[in-house]
C-alpha atoms as a PDB file:
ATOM      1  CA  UNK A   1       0.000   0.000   0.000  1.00  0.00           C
ATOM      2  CA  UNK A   2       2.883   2.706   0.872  1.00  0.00           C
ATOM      3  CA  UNK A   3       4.138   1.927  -2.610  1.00  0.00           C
ATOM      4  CA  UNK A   4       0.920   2.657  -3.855  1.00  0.00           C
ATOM      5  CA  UNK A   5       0.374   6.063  -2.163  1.00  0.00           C
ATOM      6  CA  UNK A   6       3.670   6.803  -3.762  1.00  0.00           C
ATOM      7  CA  UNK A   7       3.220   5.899  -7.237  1.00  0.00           C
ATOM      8  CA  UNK A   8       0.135   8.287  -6.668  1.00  0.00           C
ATOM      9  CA  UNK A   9       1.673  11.181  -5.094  1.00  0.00           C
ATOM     10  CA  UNK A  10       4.513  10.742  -8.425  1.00  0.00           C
ATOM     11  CA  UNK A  11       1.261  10.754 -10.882  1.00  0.00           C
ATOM     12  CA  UNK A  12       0.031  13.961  -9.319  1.00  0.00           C
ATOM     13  CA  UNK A  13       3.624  15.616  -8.930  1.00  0.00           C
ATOM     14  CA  UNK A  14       4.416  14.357 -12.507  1.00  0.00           C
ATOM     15  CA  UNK A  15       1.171  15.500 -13.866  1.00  0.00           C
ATOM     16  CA  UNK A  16       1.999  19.200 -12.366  1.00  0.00           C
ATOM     17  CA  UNK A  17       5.936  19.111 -13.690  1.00  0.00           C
ATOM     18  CA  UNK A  18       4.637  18.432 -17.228  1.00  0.00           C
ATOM     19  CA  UNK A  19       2.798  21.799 -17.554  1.00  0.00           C
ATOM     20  CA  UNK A  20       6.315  23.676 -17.055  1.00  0.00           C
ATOM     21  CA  UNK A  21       7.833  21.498 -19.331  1.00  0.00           C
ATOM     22  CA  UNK A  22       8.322  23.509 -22.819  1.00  0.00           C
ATOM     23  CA  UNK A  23       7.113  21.672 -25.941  1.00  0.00           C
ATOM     24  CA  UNK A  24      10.553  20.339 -27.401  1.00  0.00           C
ATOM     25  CA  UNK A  25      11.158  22.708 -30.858  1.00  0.00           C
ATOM     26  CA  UNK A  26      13.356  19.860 -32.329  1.00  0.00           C
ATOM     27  CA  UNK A  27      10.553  17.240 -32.083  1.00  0.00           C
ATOM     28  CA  UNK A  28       7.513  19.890 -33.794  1.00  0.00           C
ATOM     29  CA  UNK A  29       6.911  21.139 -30.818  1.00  0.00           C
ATOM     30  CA  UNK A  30       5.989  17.484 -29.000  1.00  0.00           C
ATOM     31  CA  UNK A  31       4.961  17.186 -25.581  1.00  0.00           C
ATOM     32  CA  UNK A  32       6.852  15.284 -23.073  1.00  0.00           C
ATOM     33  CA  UNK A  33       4.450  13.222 -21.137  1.00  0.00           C
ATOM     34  CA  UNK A  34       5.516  11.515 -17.572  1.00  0.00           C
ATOM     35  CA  UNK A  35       2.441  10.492 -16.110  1.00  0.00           C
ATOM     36  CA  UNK A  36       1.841   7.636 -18.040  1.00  0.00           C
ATOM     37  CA  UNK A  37       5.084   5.962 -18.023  1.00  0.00           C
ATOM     38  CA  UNK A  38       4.542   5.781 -14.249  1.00  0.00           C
ATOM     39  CA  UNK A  39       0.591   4.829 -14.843  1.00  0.00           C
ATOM     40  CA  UNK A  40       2.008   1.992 -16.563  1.00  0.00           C
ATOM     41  CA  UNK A  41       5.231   1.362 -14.540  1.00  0.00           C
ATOM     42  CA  UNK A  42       1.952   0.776 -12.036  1.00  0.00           C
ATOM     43  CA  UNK A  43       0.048  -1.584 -13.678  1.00  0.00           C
ATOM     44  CA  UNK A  44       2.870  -3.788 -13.728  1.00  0.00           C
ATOM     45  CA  UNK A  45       3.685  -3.892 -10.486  1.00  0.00           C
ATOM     46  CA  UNK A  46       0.544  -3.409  -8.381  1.00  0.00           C
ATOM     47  CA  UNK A  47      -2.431  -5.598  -8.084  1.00  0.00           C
ATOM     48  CA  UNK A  48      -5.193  -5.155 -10.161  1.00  0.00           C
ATOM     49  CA  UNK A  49      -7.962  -3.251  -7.723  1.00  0.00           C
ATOM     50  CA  UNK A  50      -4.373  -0.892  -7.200  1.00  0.00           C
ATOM     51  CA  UNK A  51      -3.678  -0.704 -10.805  1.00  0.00           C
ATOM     52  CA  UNK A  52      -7.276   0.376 -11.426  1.00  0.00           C
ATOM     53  CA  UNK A  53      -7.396   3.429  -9.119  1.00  0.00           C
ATOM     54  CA  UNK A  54      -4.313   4.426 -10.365  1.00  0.00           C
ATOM     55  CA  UNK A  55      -5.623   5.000 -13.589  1.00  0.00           C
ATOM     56  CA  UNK A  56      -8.624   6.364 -12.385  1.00  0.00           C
ATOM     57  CA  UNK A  57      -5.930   9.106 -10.685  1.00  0.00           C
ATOM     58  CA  UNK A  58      -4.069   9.622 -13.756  1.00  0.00           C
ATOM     59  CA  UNK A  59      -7.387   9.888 -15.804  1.00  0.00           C
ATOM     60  CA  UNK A  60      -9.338  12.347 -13.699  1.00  0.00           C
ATOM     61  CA  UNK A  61      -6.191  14.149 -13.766  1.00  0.00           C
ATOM     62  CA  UNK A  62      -5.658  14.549 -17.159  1.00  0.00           C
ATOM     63  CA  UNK A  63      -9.498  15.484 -17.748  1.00  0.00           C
ATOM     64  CA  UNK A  64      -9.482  18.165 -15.735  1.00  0.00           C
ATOM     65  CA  UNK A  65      -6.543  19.456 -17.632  1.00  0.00           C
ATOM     66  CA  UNK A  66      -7.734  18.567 -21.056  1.00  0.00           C
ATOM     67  CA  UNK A  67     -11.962  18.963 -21.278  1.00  0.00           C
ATOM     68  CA  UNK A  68     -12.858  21.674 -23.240  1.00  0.00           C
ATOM     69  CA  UNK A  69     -15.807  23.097 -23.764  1.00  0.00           C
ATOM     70  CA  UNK A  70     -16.212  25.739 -26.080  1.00  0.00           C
ATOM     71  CA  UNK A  71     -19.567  27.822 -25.990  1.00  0.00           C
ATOM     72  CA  UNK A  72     -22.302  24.619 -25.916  1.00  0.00           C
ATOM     73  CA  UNK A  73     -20.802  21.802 -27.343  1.00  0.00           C
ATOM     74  CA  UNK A  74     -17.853  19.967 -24.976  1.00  0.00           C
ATOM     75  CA  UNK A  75     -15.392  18.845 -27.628  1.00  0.00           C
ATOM     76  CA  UNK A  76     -13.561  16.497 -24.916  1.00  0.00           C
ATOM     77  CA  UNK A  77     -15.910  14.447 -22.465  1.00  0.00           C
ATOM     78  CA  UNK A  78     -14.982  14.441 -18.683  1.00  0.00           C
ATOM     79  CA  UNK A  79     -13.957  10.541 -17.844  1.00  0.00           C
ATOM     80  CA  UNK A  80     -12.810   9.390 -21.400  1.00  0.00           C
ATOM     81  CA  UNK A  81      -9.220   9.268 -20.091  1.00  0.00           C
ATOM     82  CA  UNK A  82     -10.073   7.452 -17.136  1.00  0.00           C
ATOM     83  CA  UNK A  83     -11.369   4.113 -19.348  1.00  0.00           C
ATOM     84  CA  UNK A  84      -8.712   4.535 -21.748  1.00  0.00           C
ATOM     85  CA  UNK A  85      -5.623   4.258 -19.100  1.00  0.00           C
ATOM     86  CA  UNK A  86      -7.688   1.401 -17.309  1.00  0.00           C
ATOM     87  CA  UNK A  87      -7.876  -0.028 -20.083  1.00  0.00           C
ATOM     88  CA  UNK A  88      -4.177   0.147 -21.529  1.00  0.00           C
ATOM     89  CA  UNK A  89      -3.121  -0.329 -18.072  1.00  0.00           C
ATOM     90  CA  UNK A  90      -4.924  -4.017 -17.726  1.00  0.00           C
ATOM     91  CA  UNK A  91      -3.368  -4.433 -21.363  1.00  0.00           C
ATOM     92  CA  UNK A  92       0.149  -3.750 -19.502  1.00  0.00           C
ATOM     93  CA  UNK A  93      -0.791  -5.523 -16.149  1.00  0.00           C
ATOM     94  CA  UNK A  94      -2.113  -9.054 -18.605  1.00  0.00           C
ATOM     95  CA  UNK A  95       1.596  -8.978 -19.371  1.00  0.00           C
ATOM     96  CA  UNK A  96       3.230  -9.117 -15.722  1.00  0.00           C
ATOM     97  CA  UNK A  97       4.464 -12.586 -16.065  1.00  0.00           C
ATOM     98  CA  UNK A  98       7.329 -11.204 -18.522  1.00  0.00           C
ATOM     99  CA  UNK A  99       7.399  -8.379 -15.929  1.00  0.00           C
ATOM    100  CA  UNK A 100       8.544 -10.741 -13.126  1.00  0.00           C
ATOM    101  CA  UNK A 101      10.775 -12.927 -15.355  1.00  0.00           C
ATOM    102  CA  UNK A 102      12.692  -9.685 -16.007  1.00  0.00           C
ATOM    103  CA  UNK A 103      11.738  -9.105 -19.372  1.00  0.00           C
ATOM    104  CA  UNK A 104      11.478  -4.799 -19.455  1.00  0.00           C
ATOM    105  CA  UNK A 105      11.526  -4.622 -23.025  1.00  0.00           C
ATOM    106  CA  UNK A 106       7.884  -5.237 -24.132  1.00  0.00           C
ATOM    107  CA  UNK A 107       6.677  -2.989 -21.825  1.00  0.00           C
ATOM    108  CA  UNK A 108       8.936  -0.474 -22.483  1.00  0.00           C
ATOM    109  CA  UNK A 109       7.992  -0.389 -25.559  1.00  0.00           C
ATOM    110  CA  UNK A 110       4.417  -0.193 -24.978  1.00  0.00           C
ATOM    111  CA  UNK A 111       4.751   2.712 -22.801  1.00  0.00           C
ATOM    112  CA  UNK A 112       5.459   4.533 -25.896  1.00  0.00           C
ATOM    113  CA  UNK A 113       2.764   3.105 -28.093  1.00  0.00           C
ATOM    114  CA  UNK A 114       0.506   3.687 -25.164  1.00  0.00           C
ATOM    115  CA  UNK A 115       0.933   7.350 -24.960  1.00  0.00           C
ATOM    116  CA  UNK A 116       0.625   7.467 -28.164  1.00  0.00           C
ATOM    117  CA  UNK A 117      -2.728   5.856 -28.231  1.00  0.00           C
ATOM    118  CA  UNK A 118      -3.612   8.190 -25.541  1.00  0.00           C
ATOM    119  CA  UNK A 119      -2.846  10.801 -27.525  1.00  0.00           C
ATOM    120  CA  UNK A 120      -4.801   9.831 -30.835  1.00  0.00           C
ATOM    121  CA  UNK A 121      -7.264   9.317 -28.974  1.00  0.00           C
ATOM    122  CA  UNK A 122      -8.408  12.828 -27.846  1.00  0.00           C
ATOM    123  CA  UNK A 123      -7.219  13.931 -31.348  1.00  0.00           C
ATOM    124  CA  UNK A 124      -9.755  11.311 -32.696  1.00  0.00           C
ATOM    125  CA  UNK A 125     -12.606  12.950 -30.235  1.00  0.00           C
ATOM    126  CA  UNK A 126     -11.430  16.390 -31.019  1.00  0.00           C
ATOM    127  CA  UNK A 127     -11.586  15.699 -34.861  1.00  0.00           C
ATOM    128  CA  UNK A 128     -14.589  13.882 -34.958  1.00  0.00           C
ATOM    129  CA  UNK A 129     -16.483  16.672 -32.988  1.00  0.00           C
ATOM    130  CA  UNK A 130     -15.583  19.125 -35.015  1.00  0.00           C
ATOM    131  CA  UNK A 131     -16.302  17.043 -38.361  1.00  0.00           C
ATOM    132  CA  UNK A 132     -13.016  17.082 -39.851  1.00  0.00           C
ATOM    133  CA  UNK A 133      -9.949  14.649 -39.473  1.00  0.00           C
ATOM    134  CA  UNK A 134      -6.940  16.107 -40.866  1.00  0.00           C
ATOM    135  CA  UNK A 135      -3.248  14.919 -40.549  1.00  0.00           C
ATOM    136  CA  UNK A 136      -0.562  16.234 -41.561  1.00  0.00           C
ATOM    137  CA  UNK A 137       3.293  15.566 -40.500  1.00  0.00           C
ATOM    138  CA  UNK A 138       3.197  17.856 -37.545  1.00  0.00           C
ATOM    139  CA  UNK A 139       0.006  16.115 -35.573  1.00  0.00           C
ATOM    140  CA  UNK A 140       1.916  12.906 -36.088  1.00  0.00           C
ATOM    141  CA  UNK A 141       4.831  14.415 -34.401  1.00  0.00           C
ATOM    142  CA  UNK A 142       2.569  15.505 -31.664  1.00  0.00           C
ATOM    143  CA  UNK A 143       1.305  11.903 -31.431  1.00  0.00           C
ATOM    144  CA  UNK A 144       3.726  10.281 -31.676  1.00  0.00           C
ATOM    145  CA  UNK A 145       6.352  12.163 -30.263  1.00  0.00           C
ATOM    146  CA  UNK A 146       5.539  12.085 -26.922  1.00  0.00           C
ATOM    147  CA  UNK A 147       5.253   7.728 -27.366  1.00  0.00           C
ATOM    148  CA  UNK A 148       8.797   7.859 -28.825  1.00  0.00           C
ATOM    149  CA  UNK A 149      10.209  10.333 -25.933  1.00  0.00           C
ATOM    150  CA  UNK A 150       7.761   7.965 -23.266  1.00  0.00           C
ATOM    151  CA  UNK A 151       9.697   4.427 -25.160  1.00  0.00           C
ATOM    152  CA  UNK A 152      13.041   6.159 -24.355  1.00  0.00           C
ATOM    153  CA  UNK A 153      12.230   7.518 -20.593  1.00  0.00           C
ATOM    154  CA  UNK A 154      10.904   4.289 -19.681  1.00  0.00           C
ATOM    155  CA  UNK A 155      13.815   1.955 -18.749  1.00  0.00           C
ATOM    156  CA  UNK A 156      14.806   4.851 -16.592  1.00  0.00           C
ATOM    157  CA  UNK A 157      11.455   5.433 -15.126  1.00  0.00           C
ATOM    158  CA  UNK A 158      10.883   1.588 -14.471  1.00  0.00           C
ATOM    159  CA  UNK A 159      14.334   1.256 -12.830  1.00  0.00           C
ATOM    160  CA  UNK A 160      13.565   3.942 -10.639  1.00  0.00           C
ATOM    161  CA  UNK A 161      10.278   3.021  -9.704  1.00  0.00           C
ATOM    162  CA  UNK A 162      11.751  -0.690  -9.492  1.00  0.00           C
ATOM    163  CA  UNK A 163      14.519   0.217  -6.709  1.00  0.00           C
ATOM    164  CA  UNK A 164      11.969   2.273  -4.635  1.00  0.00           C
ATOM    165  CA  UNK A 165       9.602  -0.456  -5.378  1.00  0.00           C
ATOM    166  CA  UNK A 166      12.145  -3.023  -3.383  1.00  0.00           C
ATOM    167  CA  UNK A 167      12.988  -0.322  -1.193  1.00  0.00           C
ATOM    168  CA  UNK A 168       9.666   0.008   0.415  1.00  0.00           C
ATOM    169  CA  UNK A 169       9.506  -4.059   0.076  1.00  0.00           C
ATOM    170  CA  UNK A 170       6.813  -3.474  -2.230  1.00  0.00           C
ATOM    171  CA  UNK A 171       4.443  -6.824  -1.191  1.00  0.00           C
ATOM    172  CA  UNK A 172       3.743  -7.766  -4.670  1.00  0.00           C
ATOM    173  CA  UNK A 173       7.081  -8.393  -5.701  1.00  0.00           C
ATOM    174  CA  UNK A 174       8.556 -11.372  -6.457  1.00  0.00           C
ATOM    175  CA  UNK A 175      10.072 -12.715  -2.871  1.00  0.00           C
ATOM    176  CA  UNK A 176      13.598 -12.723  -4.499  1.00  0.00           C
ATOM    177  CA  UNK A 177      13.544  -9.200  -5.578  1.00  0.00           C
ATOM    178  CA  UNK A 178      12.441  -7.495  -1.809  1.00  0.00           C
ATOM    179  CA  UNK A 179      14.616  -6.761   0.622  1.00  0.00           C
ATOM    180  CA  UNK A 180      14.855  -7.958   4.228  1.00  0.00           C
ATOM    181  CA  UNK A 181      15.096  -5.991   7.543  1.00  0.00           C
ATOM    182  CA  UNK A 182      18.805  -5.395   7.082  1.00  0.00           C
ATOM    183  CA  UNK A 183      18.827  -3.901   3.464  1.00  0.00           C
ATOM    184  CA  UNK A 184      20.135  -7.116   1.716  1.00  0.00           C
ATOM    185  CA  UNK A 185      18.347  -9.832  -0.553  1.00  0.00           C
END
């Protein structure tokens, strides 16, 4: 559980860091997104009923920073974020077997591809509200720019998370991975 309140309080500190975060000029302007690498760092290594709420953190905050409503018609519904990351979190948490066998890489890479979903997504909703879809070379860059940036963050972000994970003797670890009383295996 104290892992949990953690991996919260990082969602909501992460979630505040990214709005003083510039938009990187190299990468068309593409957004560097934290939150979810941690959502799904989460998902991994929580239990399911934990996972869930997790996402329902990381959802309701992103809502409330992305609904828009402009005069009468809301162009981004309150709570679509919410069933999106539960739902590419249990996506990420149905692979936790290669999680505990040490295999990073697949999730690593779906961290990006995730975001990235995330992202097209509420461009999708945002299109289709306003009747046309139109892409051109900078919306993919702003799609998928922030997945590529989340693919490369990740086996930083998951290490991290990883050694505070063992360093709070996160329950839901594998028994060989916690630590004892004294600090060693």
């Amino acid at each position: 559980m104290i892992f949990f309140l953690i991996l919260a309080l990082l969602v909501i500190v992460a979630q505040i860091i990214e709005i003083f975060i510039p938009p990187l000029d190299w990468m068309f302007n593409a957004h560097v997104y934290i939150v979810p690498v941690i959502v799904f760092y989460g998902a991994m290594a929580l239990p399911f009923p934990l996972m869930l709420c997790l996402a329902f953190i990381a959802g309701f905050l992103w809502d409330a920073m992305t609904v828009q409503v402009l005069d009468t018609s809301v162009e981004i519904s309150f709570g679509w974020s919410i069933l999106l990351y539960a739902v590419l979190a249990a996506i990420m948490h149905g692979l936790k077997p290669l999680f505990n066998r040490g295999r990073w890489e697949v999730h690593c890479v779906l961290s990006g591809l995730c975001t990235s979903a995330i992202l097209l997504a509420q461009y999708l909703m945002i299109s289709f509200r306003r009747g046309s879809i139109f892409f051109n070379r900078e919306v993919w860059w702003q799609i998928g720019g922030p997945g590529l940036l989340a693919m490369l963050m990740a086996p930083l972000v998951f290490w991290s998370l990883h050694w505070v994970s063992r360093l709070v003797n996160n329950p839901y670890l594998q028994e060989s991975e916690r630590f004892d009383e004294f600090g060693s295996r």
